[in-house]
N, C-alpha and C. Protein backbone atom coordinates (compact mmCIF):
# COMPACT_ATOMS: atom_id res chain seq x y z
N UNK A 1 20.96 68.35 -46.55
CA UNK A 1 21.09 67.88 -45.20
C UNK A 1 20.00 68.43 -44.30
N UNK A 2 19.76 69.80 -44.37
CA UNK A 2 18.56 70.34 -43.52
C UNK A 2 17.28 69.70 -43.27
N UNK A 3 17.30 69.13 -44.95
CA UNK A 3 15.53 68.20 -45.26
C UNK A 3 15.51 66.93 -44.65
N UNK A 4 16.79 66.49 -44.27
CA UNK A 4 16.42 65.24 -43.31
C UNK A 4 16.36 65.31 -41.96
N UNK A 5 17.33 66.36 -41.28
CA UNK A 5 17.25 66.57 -40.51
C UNK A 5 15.74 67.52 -39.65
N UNK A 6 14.69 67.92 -40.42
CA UNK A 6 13.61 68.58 -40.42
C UNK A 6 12.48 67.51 -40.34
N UNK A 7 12.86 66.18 -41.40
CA UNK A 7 11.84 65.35 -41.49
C UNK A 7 11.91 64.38 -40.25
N UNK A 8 13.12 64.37 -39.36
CA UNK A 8 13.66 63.32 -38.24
C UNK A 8 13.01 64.24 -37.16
N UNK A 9 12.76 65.54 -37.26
CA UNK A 9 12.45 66.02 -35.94
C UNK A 9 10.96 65.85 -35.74
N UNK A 10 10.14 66.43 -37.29
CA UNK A 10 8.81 66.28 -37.16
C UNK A 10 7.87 64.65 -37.01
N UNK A 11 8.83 63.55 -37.41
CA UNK A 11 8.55 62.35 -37.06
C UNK A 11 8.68 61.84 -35.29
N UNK A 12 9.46 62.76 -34.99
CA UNK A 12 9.57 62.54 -33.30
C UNK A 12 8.51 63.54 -33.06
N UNK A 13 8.16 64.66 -32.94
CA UNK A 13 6.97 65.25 -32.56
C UNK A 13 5.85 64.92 -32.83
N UNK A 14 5.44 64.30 -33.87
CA UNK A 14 4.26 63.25 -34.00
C UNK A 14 4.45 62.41 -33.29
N UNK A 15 5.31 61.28 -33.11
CA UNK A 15 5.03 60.22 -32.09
C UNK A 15 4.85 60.46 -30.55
N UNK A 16 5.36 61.63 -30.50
CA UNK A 16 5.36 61.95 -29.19
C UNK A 16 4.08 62.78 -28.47
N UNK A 17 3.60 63.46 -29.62
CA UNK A 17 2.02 63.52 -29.45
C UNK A 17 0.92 62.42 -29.39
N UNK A 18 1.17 61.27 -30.39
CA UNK A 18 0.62 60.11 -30.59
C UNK A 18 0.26 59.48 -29.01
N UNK A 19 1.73 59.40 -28.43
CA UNK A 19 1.95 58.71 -27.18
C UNK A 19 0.71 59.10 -25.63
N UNK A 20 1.29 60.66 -26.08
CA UNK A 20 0.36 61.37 -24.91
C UNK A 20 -1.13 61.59 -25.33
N UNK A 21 -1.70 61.09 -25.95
CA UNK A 21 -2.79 61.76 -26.40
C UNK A 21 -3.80 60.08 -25.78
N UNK A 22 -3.05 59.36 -25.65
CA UNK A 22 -3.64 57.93 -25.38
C UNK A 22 -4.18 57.51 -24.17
N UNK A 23 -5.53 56.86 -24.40
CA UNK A 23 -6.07 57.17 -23.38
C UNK A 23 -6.61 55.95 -22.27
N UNK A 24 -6.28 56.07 -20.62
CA UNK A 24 -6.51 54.58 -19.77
C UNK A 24 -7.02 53.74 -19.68
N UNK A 25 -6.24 52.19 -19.86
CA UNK A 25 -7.21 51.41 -20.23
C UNK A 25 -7.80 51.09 -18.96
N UNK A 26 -9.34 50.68 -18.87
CA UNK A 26 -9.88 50.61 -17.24
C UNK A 26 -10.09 48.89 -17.53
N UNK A 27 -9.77 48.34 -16.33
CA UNK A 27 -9.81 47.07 -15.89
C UNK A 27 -10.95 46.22 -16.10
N UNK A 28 -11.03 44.99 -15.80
CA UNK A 28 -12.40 43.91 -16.46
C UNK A 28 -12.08 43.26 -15.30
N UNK A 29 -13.30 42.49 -15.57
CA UNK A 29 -13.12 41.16 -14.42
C UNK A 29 -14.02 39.93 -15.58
N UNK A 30 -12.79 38.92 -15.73
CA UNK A 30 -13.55 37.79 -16.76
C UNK A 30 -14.03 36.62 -15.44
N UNK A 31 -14.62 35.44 -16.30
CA UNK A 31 -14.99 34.59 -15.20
C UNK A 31 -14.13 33.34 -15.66
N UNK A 32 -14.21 32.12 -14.78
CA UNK A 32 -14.00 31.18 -14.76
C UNK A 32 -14.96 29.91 -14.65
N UNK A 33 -15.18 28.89 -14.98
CA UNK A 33 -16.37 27.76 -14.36
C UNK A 33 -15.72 26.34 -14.82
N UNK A 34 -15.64 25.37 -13.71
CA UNK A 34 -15.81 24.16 -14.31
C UNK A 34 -17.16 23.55 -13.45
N UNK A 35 -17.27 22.26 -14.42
CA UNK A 35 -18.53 21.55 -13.73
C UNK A 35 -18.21 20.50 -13.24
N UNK A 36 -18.46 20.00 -11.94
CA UNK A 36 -18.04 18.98 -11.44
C UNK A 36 -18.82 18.13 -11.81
N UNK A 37 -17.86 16.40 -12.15
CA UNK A 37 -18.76 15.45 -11.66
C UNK A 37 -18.95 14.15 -11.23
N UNK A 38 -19.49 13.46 -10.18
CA UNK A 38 -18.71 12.07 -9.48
C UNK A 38 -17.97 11.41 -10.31
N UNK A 39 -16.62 10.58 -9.94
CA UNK A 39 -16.50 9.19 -11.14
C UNK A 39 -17.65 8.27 -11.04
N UNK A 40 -17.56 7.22 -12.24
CA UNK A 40 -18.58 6.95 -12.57
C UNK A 40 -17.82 5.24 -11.94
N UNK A 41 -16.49 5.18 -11.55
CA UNK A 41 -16.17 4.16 -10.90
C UNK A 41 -15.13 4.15 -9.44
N UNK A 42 -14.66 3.47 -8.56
CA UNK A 42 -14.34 3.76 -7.80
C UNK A 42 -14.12 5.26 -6.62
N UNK A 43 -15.22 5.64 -6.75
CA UNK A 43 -15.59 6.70 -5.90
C UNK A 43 -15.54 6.93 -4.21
N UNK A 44 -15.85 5.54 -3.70
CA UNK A 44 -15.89 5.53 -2.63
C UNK A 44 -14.67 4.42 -2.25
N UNK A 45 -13.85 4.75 -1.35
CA UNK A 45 -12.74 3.97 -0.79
C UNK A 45 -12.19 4.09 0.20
N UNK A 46 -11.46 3.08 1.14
CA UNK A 46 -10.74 3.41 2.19
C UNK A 46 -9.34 3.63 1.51
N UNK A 47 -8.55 4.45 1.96
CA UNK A 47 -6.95 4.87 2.10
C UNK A 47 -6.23 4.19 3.30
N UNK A 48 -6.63 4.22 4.78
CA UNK A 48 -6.14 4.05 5.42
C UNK A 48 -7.25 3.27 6.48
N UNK A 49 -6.76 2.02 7.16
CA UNK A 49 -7.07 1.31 8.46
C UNK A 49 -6.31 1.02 9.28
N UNK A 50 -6.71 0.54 10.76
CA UNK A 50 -6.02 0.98 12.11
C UNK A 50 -5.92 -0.95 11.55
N UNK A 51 -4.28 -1.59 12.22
CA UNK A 51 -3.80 -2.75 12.51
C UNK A 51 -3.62 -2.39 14.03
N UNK A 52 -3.08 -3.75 14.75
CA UNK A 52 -3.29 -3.45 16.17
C UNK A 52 -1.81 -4.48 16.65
N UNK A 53 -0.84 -4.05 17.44
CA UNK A 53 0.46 -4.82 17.81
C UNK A 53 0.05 -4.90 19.25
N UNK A 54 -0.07 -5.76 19.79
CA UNK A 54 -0.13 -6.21 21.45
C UNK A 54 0.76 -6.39 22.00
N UNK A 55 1.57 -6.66 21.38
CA UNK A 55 3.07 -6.67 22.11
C UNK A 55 3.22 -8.18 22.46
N UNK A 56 3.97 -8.30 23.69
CA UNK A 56 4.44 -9.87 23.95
C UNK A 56 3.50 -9.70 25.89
N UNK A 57 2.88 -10.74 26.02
CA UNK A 57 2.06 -10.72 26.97
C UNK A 57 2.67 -12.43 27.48
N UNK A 58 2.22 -12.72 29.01
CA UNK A 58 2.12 -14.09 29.40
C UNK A 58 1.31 -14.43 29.34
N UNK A 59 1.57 -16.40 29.30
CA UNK A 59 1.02 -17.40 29.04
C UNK A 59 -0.61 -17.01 30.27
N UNK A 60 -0.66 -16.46 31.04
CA UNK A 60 -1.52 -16.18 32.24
C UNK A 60 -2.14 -15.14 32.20
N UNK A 61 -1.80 -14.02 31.25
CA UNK A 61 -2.77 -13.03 30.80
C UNK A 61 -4.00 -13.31 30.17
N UNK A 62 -5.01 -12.90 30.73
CA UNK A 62 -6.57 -12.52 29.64
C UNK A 62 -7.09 -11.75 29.43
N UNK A 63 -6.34 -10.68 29.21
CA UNK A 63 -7.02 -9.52 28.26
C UNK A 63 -5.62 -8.27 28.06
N UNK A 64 -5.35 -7.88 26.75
CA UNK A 64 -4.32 -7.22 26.29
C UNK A 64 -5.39 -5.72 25.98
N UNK A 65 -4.98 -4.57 25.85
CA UNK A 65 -5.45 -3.84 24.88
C UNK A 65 -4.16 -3.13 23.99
N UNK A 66 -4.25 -2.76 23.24
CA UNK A 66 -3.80 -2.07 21.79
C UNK A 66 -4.47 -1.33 21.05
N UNK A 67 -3.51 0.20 21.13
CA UNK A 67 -4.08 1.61 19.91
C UNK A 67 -4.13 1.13 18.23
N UNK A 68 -4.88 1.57 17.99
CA UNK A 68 -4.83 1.40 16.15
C UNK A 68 -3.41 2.28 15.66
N UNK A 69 -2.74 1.60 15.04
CA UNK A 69 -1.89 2.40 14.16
C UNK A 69 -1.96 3.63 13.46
N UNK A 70 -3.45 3.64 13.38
CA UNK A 70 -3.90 5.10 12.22
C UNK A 70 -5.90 5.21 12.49
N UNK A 71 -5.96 5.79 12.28
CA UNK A 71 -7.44 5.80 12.01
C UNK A 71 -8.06 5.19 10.78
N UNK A 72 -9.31 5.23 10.65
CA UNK A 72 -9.79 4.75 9.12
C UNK A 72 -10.14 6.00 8.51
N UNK A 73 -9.44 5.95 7.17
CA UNK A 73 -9.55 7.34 6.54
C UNK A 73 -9.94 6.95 5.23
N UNK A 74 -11.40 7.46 4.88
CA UNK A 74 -12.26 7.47 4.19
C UNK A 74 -12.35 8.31 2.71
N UNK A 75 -12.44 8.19 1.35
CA UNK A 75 -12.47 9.21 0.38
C UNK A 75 -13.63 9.06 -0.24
N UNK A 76 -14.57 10.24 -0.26
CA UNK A 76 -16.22 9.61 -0.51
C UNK A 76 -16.15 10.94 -2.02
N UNK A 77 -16.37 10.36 -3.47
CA UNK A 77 -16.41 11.64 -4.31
C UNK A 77 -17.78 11.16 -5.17
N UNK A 78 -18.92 10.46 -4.88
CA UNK A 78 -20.23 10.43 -4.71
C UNK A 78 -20.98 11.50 -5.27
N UNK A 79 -21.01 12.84 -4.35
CA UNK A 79 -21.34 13.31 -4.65
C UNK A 79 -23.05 13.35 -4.23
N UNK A 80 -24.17 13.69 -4.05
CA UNK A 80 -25.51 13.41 -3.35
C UNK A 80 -25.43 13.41 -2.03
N UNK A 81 -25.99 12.40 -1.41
CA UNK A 81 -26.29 12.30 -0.02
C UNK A 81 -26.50 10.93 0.50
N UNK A 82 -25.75 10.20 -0.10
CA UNK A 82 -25.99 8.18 0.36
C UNK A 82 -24.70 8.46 1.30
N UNK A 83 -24.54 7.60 2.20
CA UNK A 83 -23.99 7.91 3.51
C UNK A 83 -23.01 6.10 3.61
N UNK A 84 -22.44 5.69 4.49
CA UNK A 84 -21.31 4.69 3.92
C UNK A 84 -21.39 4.07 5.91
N UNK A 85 -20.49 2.95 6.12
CA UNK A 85 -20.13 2.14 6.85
C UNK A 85 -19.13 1.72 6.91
N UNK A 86 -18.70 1.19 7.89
CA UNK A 86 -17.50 0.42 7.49
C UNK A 86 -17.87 -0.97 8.77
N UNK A 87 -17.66 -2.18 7.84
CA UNK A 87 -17.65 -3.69 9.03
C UNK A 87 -16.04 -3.96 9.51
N UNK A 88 -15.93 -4.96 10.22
CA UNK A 88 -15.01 -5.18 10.46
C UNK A 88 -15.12 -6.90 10.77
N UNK A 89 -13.97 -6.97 10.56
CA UNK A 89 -14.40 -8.67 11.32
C UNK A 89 -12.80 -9.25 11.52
N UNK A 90 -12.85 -10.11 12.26
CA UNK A 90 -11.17 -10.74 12.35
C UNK A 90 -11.30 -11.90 12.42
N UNK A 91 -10.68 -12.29 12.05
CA UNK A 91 -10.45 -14.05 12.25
C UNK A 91 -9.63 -14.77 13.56
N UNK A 92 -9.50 -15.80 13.43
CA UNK A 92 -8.54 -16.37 14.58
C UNK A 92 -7.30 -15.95 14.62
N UNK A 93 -7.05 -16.21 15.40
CA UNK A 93 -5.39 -15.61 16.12
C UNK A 93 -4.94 -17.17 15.78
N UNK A 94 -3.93 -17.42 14.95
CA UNK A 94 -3.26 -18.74 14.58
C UNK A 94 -1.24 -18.70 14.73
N UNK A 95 -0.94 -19.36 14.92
CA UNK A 95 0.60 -19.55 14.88
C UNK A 95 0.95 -19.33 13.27
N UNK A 96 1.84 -18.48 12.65
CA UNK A 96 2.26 -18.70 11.44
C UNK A 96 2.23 -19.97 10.08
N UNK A 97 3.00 -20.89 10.89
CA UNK A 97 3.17 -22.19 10.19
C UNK A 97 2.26 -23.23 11.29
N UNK A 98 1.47 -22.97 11.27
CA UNK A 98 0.75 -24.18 12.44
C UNK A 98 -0.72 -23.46 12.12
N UNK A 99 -1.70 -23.51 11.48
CA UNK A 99 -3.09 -22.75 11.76
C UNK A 99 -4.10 -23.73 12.70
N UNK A 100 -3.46 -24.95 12.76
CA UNK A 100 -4.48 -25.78 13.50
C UNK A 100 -4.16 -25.18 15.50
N UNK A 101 -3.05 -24.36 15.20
CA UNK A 101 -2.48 -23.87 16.90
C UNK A 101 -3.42 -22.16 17.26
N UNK A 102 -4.89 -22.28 17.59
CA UNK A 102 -5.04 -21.26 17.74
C UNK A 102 -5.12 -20.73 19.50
N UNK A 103 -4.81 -19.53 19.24
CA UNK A 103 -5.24 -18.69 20.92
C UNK A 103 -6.51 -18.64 21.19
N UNK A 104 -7.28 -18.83 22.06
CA UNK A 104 -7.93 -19.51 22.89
C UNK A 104 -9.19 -17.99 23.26
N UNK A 105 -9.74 -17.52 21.75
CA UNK A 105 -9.95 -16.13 22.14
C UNK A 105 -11.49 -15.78 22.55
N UNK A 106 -12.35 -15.43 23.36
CA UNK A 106 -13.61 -15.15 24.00
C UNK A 106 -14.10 -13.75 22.74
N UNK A 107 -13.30 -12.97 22.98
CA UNK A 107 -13.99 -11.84 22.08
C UNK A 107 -12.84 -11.06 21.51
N UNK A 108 -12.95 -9.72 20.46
CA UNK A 108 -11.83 -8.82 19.82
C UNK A 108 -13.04 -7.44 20.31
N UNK A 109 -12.92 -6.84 21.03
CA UNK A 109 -13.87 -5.70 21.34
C UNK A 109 -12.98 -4.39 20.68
N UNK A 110 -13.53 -3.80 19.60
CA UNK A 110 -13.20 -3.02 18.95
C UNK A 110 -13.97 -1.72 18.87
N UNK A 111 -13.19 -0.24 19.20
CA UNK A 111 -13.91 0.93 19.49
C UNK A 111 -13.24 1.85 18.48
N UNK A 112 -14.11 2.75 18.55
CA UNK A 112 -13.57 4.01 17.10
C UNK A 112 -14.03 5.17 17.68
N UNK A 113 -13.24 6.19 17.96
CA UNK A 113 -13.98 7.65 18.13
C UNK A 113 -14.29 8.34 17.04
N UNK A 114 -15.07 9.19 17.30
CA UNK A 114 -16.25 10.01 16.37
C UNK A 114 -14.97 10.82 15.06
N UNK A 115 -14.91 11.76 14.25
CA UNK A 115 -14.09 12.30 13.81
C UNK A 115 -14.17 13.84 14.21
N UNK A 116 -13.26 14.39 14.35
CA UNK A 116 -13.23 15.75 15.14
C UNK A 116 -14.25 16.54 14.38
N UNK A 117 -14.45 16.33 12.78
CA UNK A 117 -15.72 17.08 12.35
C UNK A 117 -17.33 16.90 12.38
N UNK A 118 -16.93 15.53 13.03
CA UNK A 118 -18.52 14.96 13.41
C UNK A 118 -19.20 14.30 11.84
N UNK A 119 -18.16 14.18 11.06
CA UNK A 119 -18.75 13.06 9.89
C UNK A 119 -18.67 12.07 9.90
N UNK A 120 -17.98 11.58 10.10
CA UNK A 120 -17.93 10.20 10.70
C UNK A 120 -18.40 9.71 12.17
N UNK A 121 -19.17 9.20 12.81
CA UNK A 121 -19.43 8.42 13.59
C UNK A 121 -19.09 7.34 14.02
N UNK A 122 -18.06 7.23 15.21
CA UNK A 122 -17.69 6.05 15.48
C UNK A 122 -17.94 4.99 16.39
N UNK A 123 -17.78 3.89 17.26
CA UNK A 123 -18.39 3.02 17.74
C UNK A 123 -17.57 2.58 19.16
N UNK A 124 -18.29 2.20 19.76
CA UNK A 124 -17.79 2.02 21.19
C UNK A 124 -18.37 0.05 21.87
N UNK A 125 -17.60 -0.62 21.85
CA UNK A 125 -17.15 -1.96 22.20
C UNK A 125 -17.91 -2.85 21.57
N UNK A 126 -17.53 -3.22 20.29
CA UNK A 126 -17.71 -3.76 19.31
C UNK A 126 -17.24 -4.97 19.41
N UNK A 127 -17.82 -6.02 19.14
CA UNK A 127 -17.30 -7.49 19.49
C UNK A 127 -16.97 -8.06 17.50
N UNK A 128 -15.66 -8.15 17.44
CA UNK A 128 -15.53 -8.23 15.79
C UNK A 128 -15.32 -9.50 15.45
N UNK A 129 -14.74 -10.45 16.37
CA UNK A 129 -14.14 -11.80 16.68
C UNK A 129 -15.07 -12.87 15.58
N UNK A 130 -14.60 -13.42 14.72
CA UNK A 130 -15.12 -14.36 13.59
C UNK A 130 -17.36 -13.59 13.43
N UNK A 131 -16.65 -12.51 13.53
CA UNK A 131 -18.08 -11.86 13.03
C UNK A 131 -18.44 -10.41 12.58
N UNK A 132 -18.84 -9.91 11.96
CA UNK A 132 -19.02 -8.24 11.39
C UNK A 132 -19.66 -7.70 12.42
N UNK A 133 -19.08 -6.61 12.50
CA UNK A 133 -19.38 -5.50 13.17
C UNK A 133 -19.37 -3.95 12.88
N UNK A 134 -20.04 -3.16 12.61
CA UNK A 134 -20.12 -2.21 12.11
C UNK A 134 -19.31 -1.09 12.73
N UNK A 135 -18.23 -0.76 12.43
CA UNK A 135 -17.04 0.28 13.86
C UNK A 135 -17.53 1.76 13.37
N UNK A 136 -18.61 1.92 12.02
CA UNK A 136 -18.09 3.72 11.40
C UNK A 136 -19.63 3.86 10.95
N UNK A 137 -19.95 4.67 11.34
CA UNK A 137 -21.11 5.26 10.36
C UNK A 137 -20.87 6.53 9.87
N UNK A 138 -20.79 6.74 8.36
CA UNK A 138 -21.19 8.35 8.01
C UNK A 138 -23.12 7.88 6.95
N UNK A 139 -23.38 9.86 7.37
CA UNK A 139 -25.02 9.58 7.09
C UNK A 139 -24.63 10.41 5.55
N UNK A 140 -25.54 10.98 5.48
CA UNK A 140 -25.70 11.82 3.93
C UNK A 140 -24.50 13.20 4.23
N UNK A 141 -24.39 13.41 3.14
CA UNK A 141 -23.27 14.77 3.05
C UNK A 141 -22.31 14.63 3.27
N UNK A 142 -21.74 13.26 3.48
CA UNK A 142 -20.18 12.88 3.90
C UNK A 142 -19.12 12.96 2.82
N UNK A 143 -19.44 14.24 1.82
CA UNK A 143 -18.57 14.46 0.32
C UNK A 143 -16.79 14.45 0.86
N UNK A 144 -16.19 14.27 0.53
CA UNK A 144 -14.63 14.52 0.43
C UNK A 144 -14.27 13.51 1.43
N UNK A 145 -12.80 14.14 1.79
CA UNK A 145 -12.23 13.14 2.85
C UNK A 145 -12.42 12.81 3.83
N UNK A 146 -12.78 11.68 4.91
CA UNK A 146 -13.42 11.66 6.15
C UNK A 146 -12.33 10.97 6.80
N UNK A 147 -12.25 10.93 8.02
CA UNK A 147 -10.87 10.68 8.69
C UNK A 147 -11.62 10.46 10.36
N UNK A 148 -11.58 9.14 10.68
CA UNK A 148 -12.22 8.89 12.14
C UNK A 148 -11.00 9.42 13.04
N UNK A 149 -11.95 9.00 14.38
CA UNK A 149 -10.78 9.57 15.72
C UNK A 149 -9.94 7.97 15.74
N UNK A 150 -9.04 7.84 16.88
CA UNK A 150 -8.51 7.26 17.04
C UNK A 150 -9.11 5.46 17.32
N UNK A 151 -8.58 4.67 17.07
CA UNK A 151 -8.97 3.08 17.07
C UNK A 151 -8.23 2.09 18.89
N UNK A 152 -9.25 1.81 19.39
CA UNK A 152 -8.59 0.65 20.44
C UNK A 152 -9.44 -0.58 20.22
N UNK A 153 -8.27 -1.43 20.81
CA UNK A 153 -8.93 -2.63 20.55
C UNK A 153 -8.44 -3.78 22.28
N UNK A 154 -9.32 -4.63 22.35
CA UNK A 154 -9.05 -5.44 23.75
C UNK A 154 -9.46 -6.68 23.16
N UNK A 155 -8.41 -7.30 23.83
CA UNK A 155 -8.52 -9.02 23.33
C UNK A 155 -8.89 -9.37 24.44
N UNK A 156 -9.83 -10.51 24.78
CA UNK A 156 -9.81 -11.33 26.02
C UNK A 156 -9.54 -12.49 25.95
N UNK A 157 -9.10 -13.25 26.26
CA UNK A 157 -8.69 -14.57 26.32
C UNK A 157 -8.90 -15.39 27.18
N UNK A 158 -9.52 -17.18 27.18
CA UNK A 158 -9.85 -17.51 28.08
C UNK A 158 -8.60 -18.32 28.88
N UNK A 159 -8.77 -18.33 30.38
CA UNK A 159 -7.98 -18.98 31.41
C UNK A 159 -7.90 -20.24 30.65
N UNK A 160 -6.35 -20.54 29.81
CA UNK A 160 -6.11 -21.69 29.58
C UNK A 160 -4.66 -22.09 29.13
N UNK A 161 -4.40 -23.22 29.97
CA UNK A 161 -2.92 -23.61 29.92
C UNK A 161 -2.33 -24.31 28.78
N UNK A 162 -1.25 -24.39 28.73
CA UNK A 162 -0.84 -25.34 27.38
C UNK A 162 -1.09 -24.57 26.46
N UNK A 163 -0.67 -23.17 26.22
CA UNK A 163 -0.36 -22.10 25.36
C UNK A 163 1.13 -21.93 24.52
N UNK A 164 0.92 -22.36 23.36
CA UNK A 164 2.55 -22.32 22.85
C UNK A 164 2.81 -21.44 23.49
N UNK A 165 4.26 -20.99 23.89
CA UNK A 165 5.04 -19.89 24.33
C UNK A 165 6.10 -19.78 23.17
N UNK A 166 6.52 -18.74 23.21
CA UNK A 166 7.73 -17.78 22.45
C UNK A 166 7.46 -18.01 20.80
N UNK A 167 5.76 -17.84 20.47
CA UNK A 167 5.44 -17.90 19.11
C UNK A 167 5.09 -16.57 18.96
N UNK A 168 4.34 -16.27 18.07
CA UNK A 168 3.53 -14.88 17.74
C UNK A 168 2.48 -15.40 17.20
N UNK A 169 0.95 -15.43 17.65
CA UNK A 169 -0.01 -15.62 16.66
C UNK A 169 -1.02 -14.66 15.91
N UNK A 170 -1.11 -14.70 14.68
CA UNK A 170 -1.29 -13.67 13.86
C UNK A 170 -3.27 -13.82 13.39
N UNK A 171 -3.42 -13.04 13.22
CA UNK A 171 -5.56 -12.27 13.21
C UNK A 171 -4.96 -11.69 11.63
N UNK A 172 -6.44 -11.90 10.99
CA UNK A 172 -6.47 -11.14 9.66
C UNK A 172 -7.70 -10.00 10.21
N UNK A 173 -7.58 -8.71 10.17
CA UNK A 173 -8.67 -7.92 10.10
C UNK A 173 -8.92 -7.59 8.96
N UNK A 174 -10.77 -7.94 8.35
CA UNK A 174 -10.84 -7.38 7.37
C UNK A 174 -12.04 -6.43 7.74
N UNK A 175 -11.76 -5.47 6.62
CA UNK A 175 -12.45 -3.86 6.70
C UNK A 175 -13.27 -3.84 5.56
N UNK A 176 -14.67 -3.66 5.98
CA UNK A 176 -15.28 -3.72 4.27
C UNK A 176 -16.01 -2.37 4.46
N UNK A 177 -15.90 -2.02 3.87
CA UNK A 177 -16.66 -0.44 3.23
C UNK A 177 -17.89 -0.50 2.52
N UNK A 178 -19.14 -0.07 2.86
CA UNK A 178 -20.51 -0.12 2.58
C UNK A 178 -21.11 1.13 2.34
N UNK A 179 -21.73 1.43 1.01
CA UNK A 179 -22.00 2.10 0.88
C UNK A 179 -23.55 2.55 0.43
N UNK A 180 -23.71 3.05 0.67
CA UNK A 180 -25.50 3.65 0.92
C UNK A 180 -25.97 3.28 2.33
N UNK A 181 -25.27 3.43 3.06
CA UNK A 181 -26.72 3.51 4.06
C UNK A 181 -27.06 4.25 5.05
């Protein structure tokens, strides 16, 4: 009995020397890297454009204005320094089920403020009415998300009677996104 009890003690005094005798491990610093790089398709896009509600106006009004719903918010992953646009253009104001019934319209004057970071560039009384108009400029370095200031828009309309009443007539705005310039 002694010989095991002799061999159990000296196996704990070895390990227990083992333990203390060990010595701090000192710290590293590893690295990390990825490489970025543009897609090679749909890179440049709008997310978001301003629509415009005028509300209900009289037959004797000529000129409404209306805030954009949202700004135009831009995602540029490019990459370089080609710089982007945006046109705009609207069509006629037509009755739903009637397109031959249009509103009687002189101009769509459409404005955009700048973006609070100054990448985007925006435009001040823009006539969009059955024609392009350029509302946005960004130049080179416009990488990531771009997000304009706020959108107004003013309809004018000419002095003219014999205006359906209690319709709604509806504008297509389209937004085209240009890129390089």
């Amino acid at each position: 009995m002694k010989k095991i009890f002799v061999i159990s003690i000296m196996t704990l005094v070895f390990a227990s020397s083992f333990y203390t005798n060990a010595e701090a491990v000192t710290n590293g610093n590893g690295t990390a890297n990825i490489n970025v790089t543009a897609p090679s398709t749909n890179a440049l896009y709008m997310t978001a454009y301003p629509s415009f509600d005028f509300g209900t106006a009289k037959n004797t009004v000529q000129q409404v204005v209306a805030s954009g719903d949202q700004p135009y918010t831009i995602v540029d992953l490019r990459g370089g320094s080609s710089g982007f646009q945006i046109q705009a253009k609207i069509s006629d104001f037509t009755i739903a089920n009637n397109s031959a019934k249009k509103l009687p319209v002189i101009d769509f004057i459409l404005s955009v403020a700048d973006s609070t970071d100054g990448s985007v560039q925006g435009s001040s009384q823009i006539n969009i009415f059955n024609q392009n108009g350029t509302v946005i400029r960004a130049g080179a370095d416009t990488n990531g998300l771009n997000v304009s200031g706020g959108a107004n828009a003013t309809l004018n309309l000419l002095n003219k009677t014999g205006l359906s009443t209690g319709v709604q007539y509806n504008a297509i705005i389209t937004h085209s996104l240009v890129a390089g310039i």
